[in-house]
N, C-alpha and C. Protein backbone atom coordinates (compact mmCIF):
# COMPACT_ATOMS: atom_id res chain seq x y z
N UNK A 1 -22.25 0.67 -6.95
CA UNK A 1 -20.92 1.21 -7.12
C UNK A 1 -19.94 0.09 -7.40
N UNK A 2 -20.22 -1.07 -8.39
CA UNK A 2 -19.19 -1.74 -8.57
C UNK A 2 -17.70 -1.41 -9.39
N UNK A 3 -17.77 -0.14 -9.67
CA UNK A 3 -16.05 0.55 -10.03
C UNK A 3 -15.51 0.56 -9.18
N UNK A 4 -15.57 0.68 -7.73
CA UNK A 4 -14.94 0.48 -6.40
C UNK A 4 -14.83 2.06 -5.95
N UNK A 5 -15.56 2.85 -6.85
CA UNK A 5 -15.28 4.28 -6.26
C UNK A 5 -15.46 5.14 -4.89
N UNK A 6 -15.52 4.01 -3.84
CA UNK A 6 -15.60 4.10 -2.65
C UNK A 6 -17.02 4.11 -1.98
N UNK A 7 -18.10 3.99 -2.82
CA UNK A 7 -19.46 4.00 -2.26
C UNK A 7 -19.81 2.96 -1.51
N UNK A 8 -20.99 2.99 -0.93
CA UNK A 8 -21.11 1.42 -0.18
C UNK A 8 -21.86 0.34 -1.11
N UNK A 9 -22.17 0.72 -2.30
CA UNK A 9 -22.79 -0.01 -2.80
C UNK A 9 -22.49 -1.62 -3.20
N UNK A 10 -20.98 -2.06 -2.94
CA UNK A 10 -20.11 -2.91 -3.20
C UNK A 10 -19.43 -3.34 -1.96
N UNK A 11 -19.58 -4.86 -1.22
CA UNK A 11 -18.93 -4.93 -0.82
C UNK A 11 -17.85 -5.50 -0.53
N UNK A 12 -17.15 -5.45 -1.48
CA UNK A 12 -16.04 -6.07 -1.92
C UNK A 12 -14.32 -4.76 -2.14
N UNK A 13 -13.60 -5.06 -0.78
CA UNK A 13 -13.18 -4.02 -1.12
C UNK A 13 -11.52 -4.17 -1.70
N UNK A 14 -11.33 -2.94 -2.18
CA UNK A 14 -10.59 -2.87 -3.49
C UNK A 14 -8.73 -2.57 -2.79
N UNK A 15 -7.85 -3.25 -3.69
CA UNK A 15 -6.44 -3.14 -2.93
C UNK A 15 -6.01 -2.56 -4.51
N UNK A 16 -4.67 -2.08 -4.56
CA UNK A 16 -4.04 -1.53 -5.28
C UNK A 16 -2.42 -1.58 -5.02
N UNK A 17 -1.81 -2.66 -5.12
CA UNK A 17 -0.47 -2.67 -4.53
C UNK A 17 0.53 -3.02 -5.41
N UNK A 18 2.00 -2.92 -5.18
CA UNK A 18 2.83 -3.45 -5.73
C UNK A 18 3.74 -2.47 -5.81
N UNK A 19 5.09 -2.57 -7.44
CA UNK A 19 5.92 -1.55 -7.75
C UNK A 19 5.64 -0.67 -8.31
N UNK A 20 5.59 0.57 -7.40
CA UNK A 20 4.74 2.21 -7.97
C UNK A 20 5.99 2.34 -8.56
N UNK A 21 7.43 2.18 -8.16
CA UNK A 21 8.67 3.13 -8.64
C UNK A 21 8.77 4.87 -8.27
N UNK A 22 7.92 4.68 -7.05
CA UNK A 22 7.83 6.19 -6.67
C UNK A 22 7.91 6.22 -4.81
N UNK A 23 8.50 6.85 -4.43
CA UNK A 23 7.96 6.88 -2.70
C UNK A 23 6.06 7.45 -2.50
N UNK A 24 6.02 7.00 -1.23
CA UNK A 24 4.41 7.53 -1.13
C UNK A 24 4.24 8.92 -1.09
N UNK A 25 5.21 10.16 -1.11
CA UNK A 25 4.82 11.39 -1.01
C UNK A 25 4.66 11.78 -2.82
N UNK A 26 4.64 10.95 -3.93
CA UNK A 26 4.91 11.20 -5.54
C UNK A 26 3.45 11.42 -5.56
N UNK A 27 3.17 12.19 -7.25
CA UNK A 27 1.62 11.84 -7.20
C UNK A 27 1.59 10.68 -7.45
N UNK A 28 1.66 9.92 -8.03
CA UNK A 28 0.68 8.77 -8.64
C UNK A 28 0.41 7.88 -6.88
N UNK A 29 0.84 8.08 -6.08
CA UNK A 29 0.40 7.02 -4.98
C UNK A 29 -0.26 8.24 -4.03
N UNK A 30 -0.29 9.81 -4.17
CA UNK A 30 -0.90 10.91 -3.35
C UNK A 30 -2.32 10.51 -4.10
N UNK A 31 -2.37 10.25 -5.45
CA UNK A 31 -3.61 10.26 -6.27
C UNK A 31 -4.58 9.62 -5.19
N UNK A 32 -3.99 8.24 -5.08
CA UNK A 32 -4.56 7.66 -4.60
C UNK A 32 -5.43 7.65 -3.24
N UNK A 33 -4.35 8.25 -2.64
CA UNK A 33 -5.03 9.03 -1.07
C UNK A 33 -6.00 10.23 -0.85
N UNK A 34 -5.92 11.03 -2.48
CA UNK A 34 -6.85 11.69 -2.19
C UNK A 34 -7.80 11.75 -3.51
N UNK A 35 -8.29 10.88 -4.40
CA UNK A 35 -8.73 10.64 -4.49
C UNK A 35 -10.21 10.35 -4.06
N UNK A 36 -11.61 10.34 -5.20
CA UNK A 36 -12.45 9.76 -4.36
C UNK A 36 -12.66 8.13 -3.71
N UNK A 37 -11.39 7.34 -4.22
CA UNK A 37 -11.03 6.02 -3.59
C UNK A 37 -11.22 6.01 -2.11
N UNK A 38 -10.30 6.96 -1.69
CA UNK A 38 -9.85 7.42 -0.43
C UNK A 38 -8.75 6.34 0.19
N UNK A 39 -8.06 6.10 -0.30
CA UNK A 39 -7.04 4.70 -0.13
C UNK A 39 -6.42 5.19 0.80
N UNK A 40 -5.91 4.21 1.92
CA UNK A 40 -4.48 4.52 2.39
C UNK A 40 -3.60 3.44 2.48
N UNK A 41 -2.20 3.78 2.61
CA UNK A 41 -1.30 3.33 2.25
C UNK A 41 -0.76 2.45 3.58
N UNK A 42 -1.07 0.52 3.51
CA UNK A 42 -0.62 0.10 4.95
C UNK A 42 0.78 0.65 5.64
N UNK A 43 2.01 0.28 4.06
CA UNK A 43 3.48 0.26 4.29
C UNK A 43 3.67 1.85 4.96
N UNK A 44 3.32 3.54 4.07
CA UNK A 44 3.39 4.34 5.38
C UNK A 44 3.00 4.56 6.53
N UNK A 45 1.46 3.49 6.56
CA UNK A 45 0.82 3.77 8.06
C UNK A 45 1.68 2.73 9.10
N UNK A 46 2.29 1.36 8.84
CA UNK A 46 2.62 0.63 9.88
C UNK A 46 4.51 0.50 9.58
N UNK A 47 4.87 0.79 8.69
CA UNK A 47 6.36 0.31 9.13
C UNK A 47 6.58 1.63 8.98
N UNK A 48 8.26 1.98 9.63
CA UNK A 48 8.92 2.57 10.45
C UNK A 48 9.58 3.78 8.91
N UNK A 49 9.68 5.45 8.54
CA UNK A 49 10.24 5.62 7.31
C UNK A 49 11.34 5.51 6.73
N UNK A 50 12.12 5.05 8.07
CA UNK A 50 13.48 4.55 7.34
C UNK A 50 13.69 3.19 6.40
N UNK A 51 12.94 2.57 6.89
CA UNK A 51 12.68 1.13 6.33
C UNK A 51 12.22 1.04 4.69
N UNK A 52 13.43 1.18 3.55
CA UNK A 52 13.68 1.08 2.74
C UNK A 52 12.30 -0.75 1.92
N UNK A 53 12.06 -0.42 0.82
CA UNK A 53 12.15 -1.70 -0.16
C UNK A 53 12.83 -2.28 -0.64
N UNK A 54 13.36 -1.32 -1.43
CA UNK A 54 14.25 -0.96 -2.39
C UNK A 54 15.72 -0.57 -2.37
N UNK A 55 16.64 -1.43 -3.09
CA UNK A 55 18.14 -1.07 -3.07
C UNK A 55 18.50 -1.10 -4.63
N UNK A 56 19.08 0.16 -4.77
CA UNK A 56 19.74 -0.36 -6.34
C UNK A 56 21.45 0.52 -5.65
N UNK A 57 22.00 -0.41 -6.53
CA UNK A 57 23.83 0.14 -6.56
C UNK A 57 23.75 0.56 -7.70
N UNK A 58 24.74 2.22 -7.13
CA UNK A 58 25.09 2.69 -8.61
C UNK A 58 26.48 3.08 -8.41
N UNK A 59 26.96 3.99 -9.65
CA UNK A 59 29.04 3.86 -9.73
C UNK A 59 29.43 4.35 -8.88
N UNK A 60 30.52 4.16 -8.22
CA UNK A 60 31.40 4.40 -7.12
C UNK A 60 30.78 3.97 -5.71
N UNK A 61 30.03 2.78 -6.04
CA UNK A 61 29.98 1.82 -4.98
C UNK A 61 28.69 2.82 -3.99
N UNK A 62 27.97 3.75 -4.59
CA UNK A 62 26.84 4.04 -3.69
C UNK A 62 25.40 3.27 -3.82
N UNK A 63 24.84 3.02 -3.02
CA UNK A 63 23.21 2.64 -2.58
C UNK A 63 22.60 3.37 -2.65
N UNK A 64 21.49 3.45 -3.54
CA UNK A 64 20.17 3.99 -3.13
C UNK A 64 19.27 3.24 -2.64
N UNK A 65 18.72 3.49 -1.46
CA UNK A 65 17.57 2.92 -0.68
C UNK A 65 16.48 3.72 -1.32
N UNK A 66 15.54 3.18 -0.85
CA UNK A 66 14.07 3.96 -1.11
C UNK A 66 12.92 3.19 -0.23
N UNK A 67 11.85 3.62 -0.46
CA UNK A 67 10.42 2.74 -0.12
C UNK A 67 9.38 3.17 -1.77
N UNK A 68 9.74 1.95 -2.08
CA UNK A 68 8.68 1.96 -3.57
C UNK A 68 7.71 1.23 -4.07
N UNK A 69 7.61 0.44 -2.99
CA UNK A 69 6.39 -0.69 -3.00
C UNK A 69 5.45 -0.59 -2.29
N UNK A 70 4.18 -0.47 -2.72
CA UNK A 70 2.96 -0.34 -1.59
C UNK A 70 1.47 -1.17 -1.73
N UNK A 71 1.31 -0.94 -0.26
CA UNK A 71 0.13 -1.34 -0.50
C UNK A 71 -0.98 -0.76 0.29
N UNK A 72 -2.08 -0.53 -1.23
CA UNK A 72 -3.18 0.86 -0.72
C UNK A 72 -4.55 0.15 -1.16
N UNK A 73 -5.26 0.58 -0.30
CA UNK A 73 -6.70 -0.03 0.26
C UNK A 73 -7.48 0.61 0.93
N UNK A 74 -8.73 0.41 0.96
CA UNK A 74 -10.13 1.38 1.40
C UNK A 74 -10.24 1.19 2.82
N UNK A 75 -10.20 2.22 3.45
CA UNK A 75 -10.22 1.96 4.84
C UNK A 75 -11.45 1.75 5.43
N UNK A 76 -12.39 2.10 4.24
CA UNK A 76 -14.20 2.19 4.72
C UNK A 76 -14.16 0.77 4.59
N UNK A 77 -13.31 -0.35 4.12
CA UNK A 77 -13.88 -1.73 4.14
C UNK A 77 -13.18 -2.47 4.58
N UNK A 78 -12.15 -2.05 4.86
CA UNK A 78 -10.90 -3.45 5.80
C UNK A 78 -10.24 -2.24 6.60
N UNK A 79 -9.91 -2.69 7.47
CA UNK A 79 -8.59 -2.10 8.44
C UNK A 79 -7.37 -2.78 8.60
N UNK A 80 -6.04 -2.58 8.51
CA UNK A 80 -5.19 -3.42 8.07
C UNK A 80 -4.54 -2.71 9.14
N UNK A 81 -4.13 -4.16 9.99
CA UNK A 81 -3.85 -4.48 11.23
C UNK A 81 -2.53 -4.57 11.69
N UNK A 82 -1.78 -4.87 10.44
CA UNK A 82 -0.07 -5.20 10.58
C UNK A 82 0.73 -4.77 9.07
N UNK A 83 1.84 -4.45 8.72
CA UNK A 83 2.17 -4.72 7.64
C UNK A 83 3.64 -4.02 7.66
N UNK A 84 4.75 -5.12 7.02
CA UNK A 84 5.69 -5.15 7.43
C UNK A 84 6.63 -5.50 5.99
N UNK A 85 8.00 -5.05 5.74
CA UNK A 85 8.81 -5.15 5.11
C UNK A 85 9.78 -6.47 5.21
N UNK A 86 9.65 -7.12 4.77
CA UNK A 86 10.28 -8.57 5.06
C UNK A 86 11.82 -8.40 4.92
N UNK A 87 12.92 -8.18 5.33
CA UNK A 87 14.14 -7.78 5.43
C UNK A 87 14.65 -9.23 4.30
N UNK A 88 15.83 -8.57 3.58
CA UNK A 88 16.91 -9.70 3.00
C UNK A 88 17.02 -9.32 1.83
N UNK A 89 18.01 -8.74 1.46
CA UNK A 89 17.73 -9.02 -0.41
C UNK A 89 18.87 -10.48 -0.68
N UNK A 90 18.28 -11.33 -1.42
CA UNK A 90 18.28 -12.64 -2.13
C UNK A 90 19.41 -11.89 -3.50
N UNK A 91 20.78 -12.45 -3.65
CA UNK A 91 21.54 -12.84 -4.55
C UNK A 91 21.11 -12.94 -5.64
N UNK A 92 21.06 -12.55 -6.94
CA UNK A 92 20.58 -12.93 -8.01
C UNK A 92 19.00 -12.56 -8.01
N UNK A 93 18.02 -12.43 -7.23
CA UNK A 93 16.51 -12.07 -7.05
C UNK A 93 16.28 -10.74 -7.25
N UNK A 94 15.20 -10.34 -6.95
CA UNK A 94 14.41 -8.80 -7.29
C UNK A 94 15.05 -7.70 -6.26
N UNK A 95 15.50 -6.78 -6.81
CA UNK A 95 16.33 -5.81 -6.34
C UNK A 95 14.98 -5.49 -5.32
N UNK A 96 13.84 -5.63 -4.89
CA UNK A 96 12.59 -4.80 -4.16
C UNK A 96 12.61 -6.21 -2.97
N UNK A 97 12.75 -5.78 -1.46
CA UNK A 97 12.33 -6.47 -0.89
C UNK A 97 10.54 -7.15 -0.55
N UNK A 98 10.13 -8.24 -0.27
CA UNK A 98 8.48 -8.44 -0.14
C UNK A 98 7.87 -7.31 0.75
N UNK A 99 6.86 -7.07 0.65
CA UNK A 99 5.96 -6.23 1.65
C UNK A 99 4.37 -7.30 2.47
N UNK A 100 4.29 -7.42 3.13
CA UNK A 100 3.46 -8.07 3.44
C UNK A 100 2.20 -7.15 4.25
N UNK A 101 1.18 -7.17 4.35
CA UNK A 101 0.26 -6.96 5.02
C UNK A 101 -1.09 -7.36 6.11
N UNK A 102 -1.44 -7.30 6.79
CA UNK A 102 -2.77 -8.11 7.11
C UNK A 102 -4.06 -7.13 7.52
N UNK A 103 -5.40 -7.50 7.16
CA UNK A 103 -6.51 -6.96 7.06
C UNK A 103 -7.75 -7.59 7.83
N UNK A 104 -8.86 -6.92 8.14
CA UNK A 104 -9.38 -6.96 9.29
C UNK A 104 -10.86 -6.46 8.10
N UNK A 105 -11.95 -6.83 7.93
CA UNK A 105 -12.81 -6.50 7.46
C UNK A 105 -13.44 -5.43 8.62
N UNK A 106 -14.13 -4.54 7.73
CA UNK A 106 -14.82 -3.45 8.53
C UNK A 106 -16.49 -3.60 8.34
N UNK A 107 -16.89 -3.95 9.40
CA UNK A 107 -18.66 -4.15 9.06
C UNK A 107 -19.67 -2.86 8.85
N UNK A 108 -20.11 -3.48 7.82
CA UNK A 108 -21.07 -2.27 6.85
C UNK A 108 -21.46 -0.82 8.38
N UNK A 109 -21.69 0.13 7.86
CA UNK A 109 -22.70 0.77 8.75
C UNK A 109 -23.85 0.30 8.80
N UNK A 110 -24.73 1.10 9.50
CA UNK A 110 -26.47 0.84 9.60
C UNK A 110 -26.67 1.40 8.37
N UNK A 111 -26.08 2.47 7.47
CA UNK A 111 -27.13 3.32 6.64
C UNK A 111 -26.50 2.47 5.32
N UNK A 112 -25.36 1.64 5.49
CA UNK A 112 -24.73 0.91 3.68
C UNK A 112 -25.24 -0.18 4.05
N UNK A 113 -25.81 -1.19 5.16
CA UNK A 113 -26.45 -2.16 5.49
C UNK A 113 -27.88 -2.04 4.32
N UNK A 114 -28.26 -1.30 4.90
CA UNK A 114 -29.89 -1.36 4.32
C UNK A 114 -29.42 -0.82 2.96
N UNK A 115 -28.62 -0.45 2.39
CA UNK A 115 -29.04 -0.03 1.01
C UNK A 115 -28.83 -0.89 -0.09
């Protein structure tokens, strides 16, 4: 299964992250969760849903917040242990705050061992 289609045949497991431009309830990041990938998403499983990425200003001086950055990964092969929104938007820099994560490898079963 080296396409990463979630089998055990590979063990090398597969991340998918960055600017979707969508919150995690859109399809293109639901795809992903239900999918036969079976991904899940660290940023909705560990930080808090108020906790924005994303700020854009628009006319008459309003904010839109959002959460539009993610990061999605096979839970059959890492477990991801922490993952957190790095607060600050930077002057002149990327309107998307960093997202950071951390991962924990998951050891084969007995039955993807032997195969």
């Amino acid at each position: 299964d080296g396409g990463g289609g979630g089998g055990g045949g590979d063990s090398m497991p597969m991340f998918v992250v960055g600017d979707f431009n969508e919150p995690e309830h859109f399809p293109g990041s639901r795809w992903l969760t239900m999918s036969p990938m079976h991904m899940r998403d660290a940023v909705e499983q560990h930080v808090p849903a108020a906790v924005e990425t994303h700020r854009a200003r628009w006319a008459f001086g309003l904010t839109m917040c959002s959460r539009l950055d993610h990061i999605f990964y096979q839970p059959a092969r890492v477990s991801c242990t922490a993952a957190n929104v790095i607060p600050g938007y930077e002057t002149g820099a990327s309107d998307h705050q960093p997202v950071l994560a951390s991962f924990a490898a998951v050891p084969p079963t007995p039955a993807a061992a032997v195969a």
